[in-house]
Protein backbone atom coordinates (compact mmCIF):
# COMPACT_ATOMS: atom_id res chain seq x y z
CA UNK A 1 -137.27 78.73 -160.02
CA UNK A 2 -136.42 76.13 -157.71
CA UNK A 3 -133.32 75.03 -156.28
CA UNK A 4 -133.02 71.56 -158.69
CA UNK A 5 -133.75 73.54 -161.38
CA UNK A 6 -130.95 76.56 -161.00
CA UNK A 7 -128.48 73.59 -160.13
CA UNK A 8 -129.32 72.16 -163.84
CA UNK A 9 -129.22 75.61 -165.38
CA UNK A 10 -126.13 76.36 -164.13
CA UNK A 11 -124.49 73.27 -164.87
CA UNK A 12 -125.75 73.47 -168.66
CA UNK A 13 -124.21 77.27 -168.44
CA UNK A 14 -120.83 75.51 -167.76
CA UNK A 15 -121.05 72.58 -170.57
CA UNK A 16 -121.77 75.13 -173.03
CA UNK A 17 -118.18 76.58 -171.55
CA UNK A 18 -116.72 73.26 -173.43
CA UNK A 19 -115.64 72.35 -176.58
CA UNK A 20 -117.43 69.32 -176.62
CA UNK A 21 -119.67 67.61 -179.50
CA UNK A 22 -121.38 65.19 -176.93
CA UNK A 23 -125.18 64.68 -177.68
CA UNK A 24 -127.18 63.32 -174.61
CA UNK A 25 -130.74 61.65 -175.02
CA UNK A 26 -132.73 62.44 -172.09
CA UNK A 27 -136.21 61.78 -171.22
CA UNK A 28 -138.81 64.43 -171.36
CA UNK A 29 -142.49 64.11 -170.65
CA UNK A 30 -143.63 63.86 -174.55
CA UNK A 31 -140.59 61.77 -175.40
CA UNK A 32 -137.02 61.80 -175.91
CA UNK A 33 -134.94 64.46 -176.44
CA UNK A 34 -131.84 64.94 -178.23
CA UNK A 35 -129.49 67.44 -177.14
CA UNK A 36 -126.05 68.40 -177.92
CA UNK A 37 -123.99 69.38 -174.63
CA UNK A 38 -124.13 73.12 -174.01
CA UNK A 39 -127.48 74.10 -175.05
CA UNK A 40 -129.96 74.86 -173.26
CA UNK A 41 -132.96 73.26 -175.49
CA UNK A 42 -133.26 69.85 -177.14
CA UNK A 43 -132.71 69.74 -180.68
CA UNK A 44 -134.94 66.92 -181.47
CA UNK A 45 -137.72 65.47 -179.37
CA UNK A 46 -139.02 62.26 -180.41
CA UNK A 47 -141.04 59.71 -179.28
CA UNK A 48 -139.22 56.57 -178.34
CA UNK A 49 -135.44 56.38 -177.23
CA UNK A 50 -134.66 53.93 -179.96
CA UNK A 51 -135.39 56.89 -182.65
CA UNK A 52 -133.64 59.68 -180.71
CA UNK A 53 -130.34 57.09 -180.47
CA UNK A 54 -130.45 56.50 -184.08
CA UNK A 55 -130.24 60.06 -184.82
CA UNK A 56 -127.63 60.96 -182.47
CA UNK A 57 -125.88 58.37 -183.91
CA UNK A 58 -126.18 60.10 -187.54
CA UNK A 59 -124.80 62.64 -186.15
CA UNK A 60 -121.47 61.27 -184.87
CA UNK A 61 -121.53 59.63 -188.90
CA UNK A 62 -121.88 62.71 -190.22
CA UNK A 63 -118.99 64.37 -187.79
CA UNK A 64 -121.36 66.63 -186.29
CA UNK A 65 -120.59 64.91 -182.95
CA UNK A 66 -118.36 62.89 -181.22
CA UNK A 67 -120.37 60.77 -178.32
CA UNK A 68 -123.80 59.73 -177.72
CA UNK A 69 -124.54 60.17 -173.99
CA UNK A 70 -127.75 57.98 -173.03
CA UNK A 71 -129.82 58.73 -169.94
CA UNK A 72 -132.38 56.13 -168.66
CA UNK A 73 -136.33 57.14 -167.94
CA UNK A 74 -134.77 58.70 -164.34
CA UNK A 75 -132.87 60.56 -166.55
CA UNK A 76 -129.39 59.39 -164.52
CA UNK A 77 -126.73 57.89 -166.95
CA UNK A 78 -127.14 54.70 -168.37
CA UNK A 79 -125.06 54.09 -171.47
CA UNK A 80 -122.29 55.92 -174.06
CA UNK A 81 -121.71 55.35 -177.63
């Protein structure tokens, strides 16, 4: 495991600490992922951000989120809903 990748891992060991209902969209190398803060895989991968966005934003309809965190393709933050 290298050191970028134990930095991640431990910071996703301390979101899933949190209360929050946040879902971030982040790029992965087959697509988009959707994944609510704290866990430690994607609950959706998709294939264009558009699609993952749209069902993140179900989500916060349907009250089984508050925020929609979007990451760009460098995967830094670009955007909240």
């Amino acid at each position: 495991m290298t050191t970028k990748t134990k930095k991640v891992q431990k910071r996703l060991i301390n979101s899933a600490k949190t209360n929050s209902r946040r879902v971030h969209i982040t790029p992965r190398q087959n697509g988009w992922a959707v994944r609510k803060e704290g866990n430690l895989q994607a609950s959706r991968i998709l294939t264009t951000q558009k699609l993952a966005i749209e069902i993140a934003k179900e989500w916060v309809d349907e009250g089984n989120a508050s925020a929609v965190i979007i990451h760009g393709r460098n995967g830094k933050f670009r955007a909240a809903r």
